[in-house]
C-alpha atoms as a PDB file:
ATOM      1  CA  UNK A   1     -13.425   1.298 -17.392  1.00  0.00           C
ATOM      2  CA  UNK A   2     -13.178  -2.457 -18.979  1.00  0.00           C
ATOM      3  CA  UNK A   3     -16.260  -4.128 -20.675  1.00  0.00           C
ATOM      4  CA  UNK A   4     -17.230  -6.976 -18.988  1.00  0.00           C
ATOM      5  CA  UNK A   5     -15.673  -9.210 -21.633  1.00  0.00           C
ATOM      6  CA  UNK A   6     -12.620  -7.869 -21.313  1.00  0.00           C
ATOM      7  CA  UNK A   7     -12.544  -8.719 -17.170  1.00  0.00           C
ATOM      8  CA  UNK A   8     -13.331 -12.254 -17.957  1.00  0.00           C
ATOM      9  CA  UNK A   9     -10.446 -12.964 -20.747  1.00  0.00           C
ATOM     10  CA  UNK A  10      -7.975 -11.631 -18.140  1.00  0.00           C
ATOM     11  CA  UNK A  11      -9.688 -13.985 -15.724  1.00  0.00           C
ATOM     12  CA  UNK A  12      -9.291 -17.117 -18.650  1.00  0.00           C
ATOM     13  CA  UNK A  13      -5.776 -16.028 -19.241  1.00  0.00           C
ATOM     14  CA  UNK A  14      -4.878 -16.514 -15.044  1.00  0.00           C
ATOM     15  CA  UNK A  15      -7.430 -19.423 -14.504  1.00  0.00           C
ATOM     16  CA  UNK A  16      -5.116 -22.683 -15.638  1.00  0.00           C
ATOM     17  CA  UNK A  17      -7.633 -25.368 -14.784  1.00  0.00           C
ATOM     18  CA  UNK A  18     -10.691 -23.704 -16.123  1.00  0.00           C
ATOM     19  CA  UNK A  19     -12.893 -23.899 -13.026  1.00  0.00           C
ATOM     20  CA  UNK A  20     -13.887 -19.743 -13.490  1.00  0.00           C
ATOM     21  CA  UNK A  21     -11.951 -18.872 -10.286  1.00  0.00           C
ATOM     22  CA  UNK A  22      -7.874 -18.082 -10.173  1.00  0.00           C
ATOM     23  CA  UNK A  23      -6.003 -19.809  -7.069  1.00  0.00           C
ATOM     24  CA  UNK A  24      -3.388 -18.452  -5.304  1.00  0.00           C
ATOM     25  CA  UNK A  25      -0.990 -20.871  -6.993  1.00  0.00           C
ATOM     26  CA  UNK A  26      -2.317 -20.349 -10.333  1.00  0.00           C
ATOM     27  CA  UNK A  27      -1.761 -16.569  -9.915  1.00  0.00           C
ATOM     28  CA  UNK A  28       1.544 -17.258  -8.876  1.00  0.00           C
ATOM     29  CA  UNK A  29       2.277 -19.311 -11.377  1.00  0.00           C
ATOM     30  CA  UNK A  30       0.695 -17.282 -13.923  1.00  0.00           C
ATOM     31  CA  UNK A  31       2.596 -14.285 -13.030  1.00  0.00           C
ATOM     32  CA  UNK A  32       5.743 -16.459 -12.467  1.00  0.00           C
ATOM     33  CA  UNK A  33       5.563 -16.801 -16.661  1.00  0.00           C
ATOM     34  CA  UNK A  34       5.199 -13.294 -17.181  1.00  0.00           C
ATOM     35  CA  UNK A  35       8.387 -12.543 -15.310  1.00  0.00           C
ATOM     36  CA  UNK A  36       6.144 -11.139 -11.847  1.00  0.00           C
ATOM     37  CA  UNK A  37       6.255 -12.347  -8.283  1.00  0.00           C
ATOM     38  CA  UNK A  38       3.564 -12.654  -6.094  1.00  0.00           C
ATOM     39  CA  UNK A  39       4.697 -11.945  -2.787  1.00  0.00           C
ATOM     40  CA  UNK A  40       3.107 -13.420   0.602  1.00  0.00           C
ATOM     41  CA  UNK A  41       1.756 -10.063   2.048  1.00  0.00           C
ATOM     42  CA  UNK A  42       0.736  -9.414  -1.194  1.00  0.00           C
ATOM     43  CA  UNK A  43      -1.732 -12.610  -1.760  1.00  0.00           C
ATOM     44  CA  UNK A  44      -2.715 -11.944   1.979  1.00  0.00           C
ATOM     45  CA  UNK A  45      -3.232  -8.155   0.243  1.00  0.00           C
ATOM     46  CA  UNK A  46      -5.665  -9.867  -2.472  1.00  0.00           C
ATOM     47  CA  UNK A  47      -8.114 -10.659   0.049  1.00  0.00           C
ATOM     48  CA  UNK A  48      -9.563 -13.989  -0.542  1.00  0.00           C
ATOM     49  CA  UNK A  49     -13.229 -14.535  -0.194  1.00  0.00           C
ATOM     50  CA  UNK A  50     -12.140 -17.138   2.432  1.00  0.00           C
ATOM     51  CA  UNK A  51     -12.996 -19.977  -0.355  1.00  0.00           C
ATOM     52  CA  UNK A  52      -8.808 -19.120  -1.162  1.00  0.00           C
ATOM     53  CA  UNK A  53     -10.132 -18.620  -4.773  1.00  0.00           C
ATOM     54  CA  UNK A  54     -10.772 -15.372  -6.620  1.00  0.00           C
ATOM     55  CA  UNK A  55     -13.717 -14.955  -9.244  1.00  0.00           C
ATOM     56  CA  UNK A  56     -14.918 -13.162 -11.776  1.00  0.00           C
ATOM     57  CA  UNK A  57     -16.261  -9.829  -9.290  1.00  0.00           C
ATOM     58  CA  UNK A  58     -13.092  -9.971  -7.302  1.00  0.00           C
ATOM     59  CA  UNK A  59     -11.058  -9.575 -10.774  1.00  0.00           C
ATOM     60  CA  UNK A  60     -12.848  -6.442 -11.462  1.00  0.00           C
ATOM     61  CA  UNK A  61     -12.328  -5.110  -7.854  1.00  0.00           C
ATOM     62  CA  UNK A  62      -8.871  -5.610  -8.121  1.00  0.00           C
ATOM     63  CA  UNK A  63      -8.517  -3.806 -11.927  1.00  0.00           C
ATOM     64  CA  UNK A  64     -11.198  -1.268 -10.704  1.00  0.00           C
ATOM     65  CA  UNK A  65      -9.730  -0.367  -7.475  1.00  0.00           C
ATOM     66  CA  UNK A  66      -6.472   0.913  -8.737  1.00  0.00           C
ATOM     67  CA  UNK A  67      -7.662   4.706  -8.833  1.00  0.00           C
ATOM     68  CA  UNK A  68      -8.722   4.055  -5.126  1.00  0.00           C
ATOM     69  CA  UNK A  69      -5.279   2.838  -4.566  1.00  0.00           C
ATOM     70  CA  UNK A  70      -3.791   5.694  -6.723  1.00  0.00           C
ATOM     71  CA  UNK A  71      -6.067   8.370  -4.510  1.00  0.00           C
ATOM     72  CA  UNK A  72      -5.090   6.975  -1.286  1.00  0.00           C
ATOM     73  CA  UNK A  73      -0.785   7.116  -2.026  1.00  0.00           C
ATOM     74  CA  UNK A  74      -1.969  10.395  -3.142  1.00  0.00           C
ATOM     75  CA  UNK A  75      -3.499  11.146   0.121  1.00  0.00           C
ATOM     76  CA  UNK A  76      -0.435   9.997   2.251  1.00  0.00           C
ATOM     77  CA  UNK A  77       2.050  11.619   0.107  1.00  0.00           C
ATOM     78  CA  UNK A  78       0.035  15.274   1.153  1.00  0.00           C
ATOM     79  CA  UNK A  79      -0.140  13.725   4.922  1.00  0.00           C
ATOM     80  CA  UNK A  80       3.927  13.431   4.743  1.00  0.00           C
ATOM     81  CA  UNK A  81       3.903  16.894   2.937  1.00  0.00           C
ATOM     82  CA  UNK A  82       2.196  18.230   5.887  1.00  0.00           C
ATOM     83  CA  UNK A  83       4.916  16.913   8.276  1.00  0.00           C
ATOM     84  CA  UNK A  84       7.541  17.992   6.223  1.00  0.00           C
ATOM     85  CA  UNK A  85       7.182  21.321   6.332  1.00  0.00           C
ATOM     86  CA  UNK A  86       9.942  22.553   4.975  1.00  0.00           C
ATOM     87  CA  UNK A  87       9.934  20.691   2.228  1.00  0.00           C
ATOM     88  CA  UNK A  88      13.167  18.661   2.546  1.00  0.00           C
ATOM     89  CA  UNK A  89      11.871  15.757   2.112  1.00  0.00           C
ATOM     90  CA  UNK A  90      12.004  13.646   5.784  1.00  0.00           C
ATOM     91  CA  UNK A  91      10.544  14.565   8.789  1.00  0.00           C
ATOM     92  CA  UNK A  92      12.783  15.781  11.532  1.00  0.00           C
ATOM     93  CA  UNK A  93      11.650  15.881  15.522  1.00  0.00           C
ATOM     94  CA  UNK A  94      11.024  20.061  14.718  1.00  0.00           C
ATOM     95  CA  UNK A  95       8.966  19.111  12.157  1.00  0.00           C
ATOM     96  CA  UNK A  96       6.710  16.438  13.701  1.00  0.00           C
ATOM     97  CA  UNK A  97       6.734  19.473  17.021  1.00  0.00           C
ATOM     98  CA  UNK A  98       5.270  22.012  14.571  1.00  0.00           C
ATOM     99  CA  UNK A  99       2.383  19.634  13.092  1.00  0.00           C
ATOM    100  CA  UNK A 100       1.179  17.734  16.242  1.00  0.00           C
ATOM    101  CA  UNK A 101       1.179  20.871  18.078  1.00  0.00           C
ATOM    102  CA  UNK A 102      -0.586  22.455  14.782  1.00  0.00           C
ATOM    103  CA  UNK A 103      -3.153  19.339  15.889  1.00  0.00           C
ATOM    104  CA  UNK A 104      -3.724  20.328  19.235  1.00  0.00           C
ATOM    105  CA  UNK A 105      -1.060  17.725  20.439  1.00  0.00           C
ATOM    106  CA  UNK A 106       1.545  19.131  22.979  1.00  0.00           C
ATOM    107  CA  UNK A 107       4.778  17.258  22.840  1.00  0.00           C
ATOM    108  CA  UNK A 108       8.464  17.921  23.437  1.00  0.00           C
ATOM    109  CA  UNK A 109      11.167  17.842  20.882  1.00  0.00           C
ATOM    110  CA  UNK A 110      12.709  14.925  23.166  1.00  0.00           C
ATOM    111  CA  UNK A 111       9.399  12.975  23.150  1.00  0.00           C
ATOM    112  CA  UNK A 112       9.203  13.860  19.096  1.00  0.00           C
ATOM    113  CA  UNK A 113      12.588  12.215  18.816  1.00  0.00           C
ATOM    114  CA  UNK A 114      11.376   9.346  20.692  1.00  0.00           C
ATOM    115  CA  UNK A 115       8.301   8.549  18.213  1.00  0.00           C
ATOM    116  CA  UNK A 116      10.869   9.325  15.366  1.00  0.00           C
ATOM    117  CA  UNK A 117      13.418   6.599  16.612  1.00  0.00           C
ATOM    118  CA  UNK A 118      10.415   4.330  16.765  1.00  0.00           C
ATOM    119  CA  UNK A 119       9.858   4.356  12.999  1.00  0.00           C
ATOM    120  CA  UNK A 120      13.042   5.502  11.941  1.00  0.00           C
ATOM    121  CA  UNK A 121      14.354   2.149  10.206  1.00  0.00           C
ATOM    122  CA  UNK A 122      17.743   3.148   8.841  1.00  0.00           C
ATOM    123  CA  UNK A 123      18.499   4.804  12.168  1.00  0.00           C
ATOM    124  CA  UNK A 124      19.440   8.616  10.550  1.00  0.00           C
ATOM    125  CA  UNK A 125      16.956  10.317  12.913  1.00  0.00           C
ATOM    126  CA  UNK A 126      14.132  11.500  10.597  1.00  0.00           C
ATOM    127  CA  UNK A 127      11.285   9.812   8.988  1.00  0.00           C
ATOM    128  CA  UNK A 128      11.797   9.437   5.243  1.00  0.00           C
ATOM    129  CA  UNK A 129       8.604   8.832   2.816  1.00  0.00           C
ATOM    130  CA  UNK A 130       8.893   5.356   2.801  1.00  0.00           C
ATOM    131  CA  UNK A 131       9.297   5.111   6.487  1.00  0.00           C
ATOM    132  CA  UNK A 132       6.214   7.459   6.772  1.00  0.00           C
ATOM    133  CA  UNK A 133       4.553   4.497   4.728  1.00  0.00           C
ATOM    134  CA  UNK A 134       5.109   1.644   6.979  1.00  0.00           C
ATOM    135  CA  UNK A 135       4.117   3.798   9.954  1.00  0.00           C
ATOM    136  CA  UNK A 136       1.008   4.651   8.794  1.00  0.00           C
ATOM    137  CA  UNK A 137      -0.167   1.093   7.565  1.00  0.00           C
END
């Protein structure tokens, strides 16, 4: 865990104009020097206090809640284990029969297929990781 001190030098470093709270352009910008990109769903991500500003307590959040962050991918990476139950890496309509009706949830292989086609983005048939990901947020 940071000191105190050190959360408000990486607040000085983003906070251009002084004012002891880091705008989403200043962010931007700041990050923009250091080679990053700040993405749109990502500053929506941030969560702003509504003021559109962060501060000191929100910079700490953010460095602090990395482990949270780090817990929960760890979380969904066991859910999508749990799917994937034969380890090979997607989830396939058998698969997704096997867990839901592990979870009390009676469906067909044809209705399985159906909820697969809904999420499956590159259109192969089976729910890859990163798929998995976008379903579940």
């Amino acid at each position: 865990m940071m000191r105190s001190e050190e959360y408000k030098r990486i607040l000085r470093c983003f906070d251009k104009d002084g004012d002891g709270k880091i705008s989403a352009w200043e962010l931007r910008h700041r990050l923009g020097r250091m080679g990053g990109e700040l993405m749109l769903n990502e500053e929506e991500a941030l969560g702003w206090n509504g003021d559109g500003l962060l501060d000191l307590e929100d910079v700490i959040e953010l460095m602090e809640g990395g482990g949270e962050e780090e817990e929960k991918m760890k979380d969904l990476r066991e859910a999508f284990e749990m799917y994937d139950g034969e380890g090979i890496g997607f989830i396939t309509p058998q698969g997704l029969n096997k867990m839901l009706t592990k979870l009390g949830e009676s469906k067909s292989i044809d209705e399985c297929m159906v909820m697969i086609k809904h999420f499956d983005i590159n259109g192969d048939g089976v729910i890859t990781y990163d798929e998995f990901r976008v379903m579940v947020q």
